[in-house]
Protein backbone atom coordinates (compact mmCIF):
# COMPACT_ATOMS: atom_id res chain seq x y z
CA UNK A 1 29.53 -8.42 -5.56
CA UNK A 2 30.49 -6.04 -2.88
CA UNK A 3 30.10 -3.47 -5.31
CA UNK A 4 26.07 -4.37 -5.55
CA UNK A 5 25.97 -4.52 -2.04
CA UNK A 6 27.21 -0.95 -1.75
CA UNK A 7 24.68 0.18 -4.20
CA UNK A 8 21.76 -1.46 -2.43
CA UNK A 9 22.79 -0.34 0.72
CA UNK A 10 23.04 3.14 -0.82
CA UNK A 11 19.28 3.17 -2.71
CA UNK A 12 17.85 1.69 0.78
CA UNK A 13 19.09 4.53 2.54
CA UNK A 14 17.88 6.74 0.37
CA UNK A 15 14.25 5.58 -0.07
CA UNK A 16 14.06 5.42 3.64
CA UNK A 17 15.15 8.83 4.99
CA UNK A 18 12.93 10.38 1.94
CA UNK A 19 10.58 8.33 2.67
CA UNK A 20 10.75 9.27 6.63
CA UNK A 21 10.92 12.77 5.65
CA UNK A 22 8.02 12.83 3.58
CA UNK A 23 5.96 10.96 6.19
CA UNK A 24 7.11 14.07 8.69
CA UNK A 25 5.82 17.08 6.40
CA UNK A 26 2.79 15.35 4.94
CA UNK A 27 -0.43 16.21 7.51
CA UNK A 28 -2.88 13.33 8.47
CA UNK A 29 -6.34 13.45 7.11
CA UNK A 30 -8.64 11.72 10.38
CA UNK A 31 -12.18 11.93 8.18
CA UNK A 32 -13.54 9.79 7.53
CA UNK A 33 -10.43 7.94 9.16
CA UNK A 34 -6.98 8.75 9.41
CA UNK A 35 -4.71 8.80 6.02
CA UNK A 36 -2.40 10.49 4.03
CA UNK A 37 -1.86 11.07 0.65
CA UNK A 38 1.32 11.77 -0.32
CA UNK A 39 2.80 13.08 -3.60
CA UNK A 40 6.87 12.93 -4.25
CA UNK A 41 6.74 9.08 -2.22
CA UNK A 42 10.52 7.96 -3.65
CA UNK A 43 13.58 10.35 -4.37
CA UNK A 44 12.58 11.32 -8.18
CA UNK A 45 15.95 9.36 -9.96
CA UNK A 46 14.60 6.06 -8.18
CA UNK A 47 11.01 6.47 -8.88
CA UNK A 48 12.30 6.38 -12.12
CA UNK A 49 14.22 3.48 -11.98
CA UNK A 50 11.66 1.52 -10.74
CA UNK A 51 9.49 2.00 -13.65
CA UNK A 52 12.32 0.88 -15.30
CA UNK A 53 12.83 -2.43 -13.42
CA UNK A 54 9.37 -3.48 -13.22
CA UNK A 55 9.35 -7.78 -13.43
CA UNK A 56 8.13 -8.85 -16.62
CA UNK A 57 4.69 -9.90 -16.42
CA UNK A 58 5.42 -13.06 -16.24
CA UNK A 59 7.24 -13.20 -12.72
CA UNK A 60 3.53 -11.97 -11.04
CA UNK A 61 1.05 -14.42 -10.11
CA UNK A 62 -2.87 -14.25 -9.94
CA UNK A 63 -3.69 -12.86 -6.70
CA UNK A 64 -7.29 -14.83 -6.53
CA UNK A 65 -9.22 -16.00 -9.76
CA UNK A 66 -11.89 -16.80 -8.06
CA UNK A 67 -12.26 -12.84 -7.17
CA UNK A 68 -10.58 -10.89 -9.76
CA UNK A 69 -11.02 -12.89 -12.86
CA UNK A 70 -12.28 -11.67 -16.33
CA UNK A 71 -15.09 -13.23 -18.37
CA UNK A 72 -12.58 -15.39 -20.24
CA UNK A 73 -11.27 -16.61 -17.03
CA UNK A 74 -8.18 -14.24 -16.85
CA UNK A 75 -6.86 -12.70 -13.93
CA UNK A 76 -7.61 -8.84 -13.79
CA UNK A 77 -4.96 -8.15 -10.62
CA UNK A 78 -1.64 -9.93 -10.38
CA UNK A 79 0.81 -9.82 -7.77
CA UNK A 80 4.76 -10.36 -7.48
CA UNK A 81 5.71 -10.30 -3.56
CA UNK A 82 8.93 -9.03 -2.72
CA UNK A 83 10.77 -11.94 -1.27
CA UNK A 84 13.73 -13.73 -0.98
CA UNK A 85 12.85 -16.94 -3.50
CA UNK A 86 11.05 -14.41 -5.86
CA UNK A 87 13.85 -11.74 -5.67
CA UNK A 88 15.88 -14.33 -7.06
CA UNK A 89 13.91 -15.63 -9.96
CA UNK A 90 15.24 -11.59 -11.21
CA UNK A 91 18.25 -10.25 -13.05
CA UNK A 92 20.82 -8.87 -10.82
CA UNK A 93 20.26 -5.61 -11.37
CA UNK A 94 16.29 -5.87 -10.45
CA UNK A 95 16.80 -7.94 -7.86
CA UNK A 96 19.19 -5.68 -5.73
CA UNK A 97 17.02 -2.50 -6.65
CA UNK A 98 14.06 -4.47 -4.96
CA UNK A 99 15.90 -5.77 -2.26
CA UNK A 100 16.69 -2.43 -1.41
CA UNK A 101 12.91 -0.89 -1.64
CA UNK A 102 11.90 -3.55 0.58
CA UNK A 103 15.03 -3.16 3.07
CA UNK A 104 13.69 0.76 3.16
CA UNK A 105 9.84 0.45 3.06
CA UNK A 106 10.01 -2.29 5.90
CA UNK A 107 12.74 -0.92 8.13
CA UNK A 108 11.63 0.03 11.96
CA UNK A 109 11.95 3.45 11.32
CA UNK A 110 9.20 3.25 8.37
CA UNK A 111 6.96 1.33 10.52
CA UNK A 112 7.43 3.80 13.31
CA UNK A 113 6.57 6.62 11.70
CA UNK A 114 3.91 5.22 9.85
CA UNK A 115 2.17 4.26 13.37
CA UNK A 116 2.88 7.07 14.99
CA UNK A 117 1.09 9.02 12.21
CA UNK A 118 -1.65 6.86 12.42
CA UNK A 119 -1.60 6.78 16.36
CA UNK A 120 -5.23 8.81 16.89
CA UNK A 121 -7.07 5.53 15.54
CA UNK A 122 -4.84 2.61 16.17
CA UNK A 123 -4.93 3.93 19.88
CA UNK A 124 -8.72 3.82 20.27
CA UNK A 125 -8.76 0.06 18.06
CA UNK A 126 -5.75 -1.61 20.50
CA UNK A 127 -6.94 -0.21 23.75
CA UNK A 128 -3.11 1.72 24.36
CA UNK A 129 -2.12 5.28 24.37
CA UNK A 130 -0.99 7.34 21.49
CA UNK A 131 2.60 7.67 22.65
CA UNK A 132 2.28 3.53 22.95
CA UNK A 133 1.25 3.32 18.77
CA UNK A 134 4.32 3.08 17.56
CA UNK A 135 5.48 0.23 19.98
CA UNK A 136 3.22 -2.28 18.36
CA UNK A 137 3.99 -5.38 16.94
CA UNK A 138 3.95 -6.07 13.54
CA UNK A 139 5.22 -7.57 10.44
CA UNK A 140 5.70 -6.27 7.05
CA UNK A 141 5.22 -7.45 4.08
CA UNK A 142 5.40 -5.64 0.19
CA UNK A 143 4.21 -6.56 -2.79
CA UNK A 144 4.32 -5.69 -6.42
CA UNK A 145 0.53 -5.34 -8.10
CA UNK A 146 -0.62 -5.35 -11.68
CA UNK A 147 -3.96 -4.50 -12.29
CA UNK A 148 -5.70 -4.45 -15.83
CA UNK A 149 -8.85 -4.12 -17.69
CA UNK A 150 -12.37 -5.27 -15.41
CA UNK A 151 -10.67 -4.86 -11.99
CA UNK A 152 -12.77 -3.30 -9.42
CA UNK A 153 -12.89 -3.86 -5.41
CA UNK A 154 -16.26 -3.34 -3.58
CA UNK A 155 -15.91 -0.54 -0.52
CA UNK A 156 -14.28 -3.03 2.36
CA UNK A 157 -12.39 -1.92 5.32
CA UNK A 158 -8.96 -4.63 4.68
CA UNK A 159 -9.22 -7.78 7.71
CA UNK A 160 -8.34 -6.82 10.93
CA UNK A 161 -4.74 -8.94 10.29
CA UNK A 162 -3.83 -5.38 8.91
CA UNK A 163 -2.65 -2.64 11.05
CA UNK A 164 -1.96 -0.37 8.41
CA UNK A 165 -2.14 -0.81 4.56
CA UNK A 166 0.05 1.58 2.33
CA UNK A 167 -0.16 1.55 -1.35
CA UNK A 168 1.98 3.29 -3.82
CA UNK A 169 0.95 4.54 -7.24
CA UNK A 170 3.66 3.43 -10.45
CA UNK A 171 2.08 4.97 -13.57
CA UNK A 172 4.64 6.73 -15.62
CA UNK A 173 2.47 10.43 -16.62
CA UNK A 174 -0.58 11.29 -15.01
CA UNK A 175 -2.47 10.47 -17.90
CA UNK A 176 -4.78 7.66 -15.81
CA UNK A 177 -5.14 10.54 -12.58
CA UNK A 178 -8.42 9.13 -12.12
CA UNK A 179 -7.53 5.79 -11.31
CA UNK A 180 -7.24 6.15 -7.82
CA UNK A 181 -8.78 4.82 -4.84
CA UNK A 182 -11.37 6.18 -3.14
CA UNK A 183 -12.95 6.35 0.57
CA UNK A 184 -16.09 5.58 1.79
CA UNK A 185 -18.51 6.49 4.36
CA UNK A 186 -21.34 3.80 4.91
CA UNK A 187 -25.00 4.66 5.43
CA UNK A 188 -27.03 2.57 6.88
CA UNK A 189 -30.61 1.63 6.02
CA UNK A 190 -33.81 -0.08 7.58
CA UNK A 191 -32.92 -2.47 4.64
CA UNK A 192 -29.19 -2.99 3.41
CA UNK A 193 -27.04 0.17 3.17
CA UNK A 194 -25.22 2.35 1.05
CA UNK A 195 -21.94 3.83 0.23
CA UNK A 196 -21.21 7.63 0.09
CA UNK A 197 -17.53 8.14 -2.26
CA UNK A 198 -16.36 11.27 -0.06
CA UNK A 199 -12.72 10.61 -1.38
CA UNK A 200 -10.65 9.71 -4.22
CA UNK A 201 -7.06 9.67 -4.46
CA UNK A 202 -5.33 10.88 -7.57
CA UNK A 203 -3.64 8.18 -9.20
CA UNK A 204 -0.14 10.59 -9.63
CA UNK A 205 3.26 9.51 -10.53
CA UNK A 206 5.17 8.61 -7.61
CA UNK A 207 2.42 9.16 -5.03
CA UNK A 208 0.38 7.09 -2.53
CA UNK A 209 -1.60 7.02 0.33
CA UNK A 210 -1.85 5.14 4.04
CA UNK A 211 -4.22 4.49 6.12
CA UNK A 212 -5.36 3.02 9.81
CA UNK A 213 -6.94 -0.33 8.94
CA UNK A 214 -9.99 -0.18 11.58
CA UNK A 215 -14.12 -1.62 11.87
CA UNK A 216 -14.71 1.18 14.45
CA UNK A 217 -18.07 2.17 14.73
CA UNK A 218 -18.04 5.79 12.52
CA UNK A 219 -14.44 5.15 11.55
CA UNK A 220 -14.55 2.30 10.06
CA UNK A 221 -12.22 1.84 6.71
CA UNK A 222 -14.15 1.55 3.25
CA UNK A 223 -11.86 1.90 0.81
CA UNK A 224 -12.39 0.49 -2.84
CA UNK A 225 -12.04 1.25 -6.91
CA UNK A 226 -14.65 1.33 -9.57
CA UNK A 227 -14.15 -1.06 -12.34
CA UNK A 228 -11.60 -0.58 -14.89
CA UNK A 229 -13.72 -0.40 -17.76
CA UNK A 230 -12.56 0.10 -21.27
CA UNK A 231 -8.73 0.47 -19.65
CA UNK A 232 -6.38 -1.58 -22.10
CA UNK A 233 -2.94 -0.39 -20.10
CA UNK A 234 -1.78 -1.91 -16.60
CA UNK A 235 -2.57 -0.25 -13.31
CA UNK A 236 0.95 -0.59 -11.17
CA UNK A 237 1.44 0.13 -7.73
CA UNK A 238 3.45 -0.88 -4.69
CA UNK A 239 1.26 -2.73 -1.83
CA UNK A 240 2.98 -2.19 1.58
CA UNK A 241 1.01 -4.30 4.65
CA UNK A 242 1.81 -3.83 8.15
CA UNK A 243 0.32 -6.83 9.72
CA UNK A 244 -0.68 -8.34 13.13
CA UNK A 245 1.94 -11.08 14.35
CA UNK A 246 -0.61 -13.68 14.99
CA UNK A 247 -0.05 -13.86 18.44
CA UNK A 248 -0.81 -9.94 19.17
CA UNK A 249 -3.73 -9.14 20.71
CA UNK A 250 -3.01 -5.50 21.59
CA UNK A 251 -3.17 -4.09 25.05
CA UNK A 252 -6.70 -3.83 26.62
CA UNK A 253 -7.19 -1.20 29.20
C-alpha cells in the first residue's frame, strides 16, 4: 500500500508541474473572451494511461435526461465525478491513477495559475485588481464526461457559480478533430438574436482549452457544440470547474 501511495504521489506531481508549465508558455486568447487552447495538456506516458484507465461505462451516470436524452430516452452525455465514494467503486490501479489527476488538476498551484491567466476578465467581473485574481476563492471540482451520438449544447455562457471552466479532450487519434467546441459572439436583433461561430477548438489528443466564465456586456462567454450527428463512437474528455464557494461575493470597489 505504501508502494501505491508512492506512485500516486509521483503521477500527481507530474501532471501538475507539466501542467503548470504548460499553462506558463501557452499565450491567452482575450477575443472574444479570454482562453487558451492548449495542445500537449498531460506528460505524453500518462495521457496514455488514462485512455487506458477510462471507468467502464457503467461507473458514469446520466448527467440530465431531461436535457441530453436521445429519442429512445437514452442519455447522450454521461458523467463519472472524481470523488472519494466513486474513486472507490474502481480497481486499485484506476482508482490511484485518478486520485492522482485530481490531487494535480485541483492543487492551489493549478488554480493559481489558471486565475492568474485569466486575471484581465475575472478582474473587471469581481470588482478586484489583476494582481488580486489569483487570491480568489474557489472550489474545484473534476469530472469524467462521455458524450455519444445526438449530443449538442446551445451557445451559453456556464452559470455564474463558475469562475473558470476547463475541459480536456481524451480521444485516442485525431481522427474526430472536428469535434471540438466552439465560441460565440452574440448579435443582437430588434427581434431575438443570433450567434456568430468565430471559434472552434480542435478536438486533439491530449489537448484542451480554459476559459473566464463571465455575462459581461461584449465579453460575455458563449461557448457550445453542434450535434453529434451520425457519430457512433464516444466523445471523452476531462471537465475541470473552478467554482464560487457559495458564500463569495467578490470584492466590489
Amino acid at each position: 500500500m505504501p508502494q501505491d501511495h508512492l506512485v500516486a504521489d509521483t503521477a500527481a506531481d507530474l501532471i501538475r508541474n507539466h501542467l503548470l508549465a504548460k499553462l506558463a508558455e501557452t499565450p491567452l486568447e482575450a477575443d472574444p473572451f479570454c482562453h487558451v487552447y492548449m495542445e500537449g495538456v498531460f506528460p505524453a506516458d500518462l495521457y496514455w494511461k488514462a485512455l487506458r484507465l477510462l471507468p467502464e461505462p457503467r461507473h458514469y451516470v446520466p448527467l440530465n435526461l431531461r436535457k441530453w436524452v436521445r429519442a429512445d430516452g437514452t442519455s447522450t452525455r454521461d458523467q463519472f465525478y472524481l470523488a472519494e465514494d466513486n474513486l472507490a467503486k474502481l480497481p486499485p490501479q484506476q482508482a490511484a491513477f485518478w486520485g492522482a489527476l485530481l490531487q494535480a488538476v485541483a492543487s492551489k498551484a493549478v488554480k493559481r495559475a489558471v486565475f492568474r491567466k485569466m486575471a484581465p476578465d475575472l478582474a473587471v467581473r469581481f470588482g478586484i485588481t489583476e494582481a488580486e485574481v489569483p487570491d480568489i476563492d474557489c472550489i474545484c471540482e473534476a469530472l469524467l464526461v462521455r458524450d455519444t451520438e445526438d449530443y449538442r449544447i446551445k451557445p451559453h455562457p456556464d452559470g455564474l457559480n463558475k469562475i473558470v471552466t476547463m475541459q480536456c479532450y481524451l480521444p485516442a487519434d485525431a481522427s474526430t478533430v472536428d469535434l471540438g467546441t466552439s465560441l460565440f459572439v452574440r448579435h443582437r436583433r430588434l427581434i431575438g438574436s443570433r450567434f456568430e461561430e468565430v471559434k472552434k477548438f480542435p478536438f486533439k489528443p491530449n489537448s484542451g482549452y480554459a476559459f473566464a466564465v463571465s455575462e459581461l456586456p461584449g465579453r460575455t462567454s458563449w461557448h457550445g457544440r453542434e450535434r453529434l450527428s451520425g457519430f457512433t463512437g464516444v466523445r471523452n474528455t476531462l471537465m475541470v470547474l473552478f467554482q464560487k464557494v457559495p458564500s463569495y461575493t467578490g470584492h466590489k470597489r
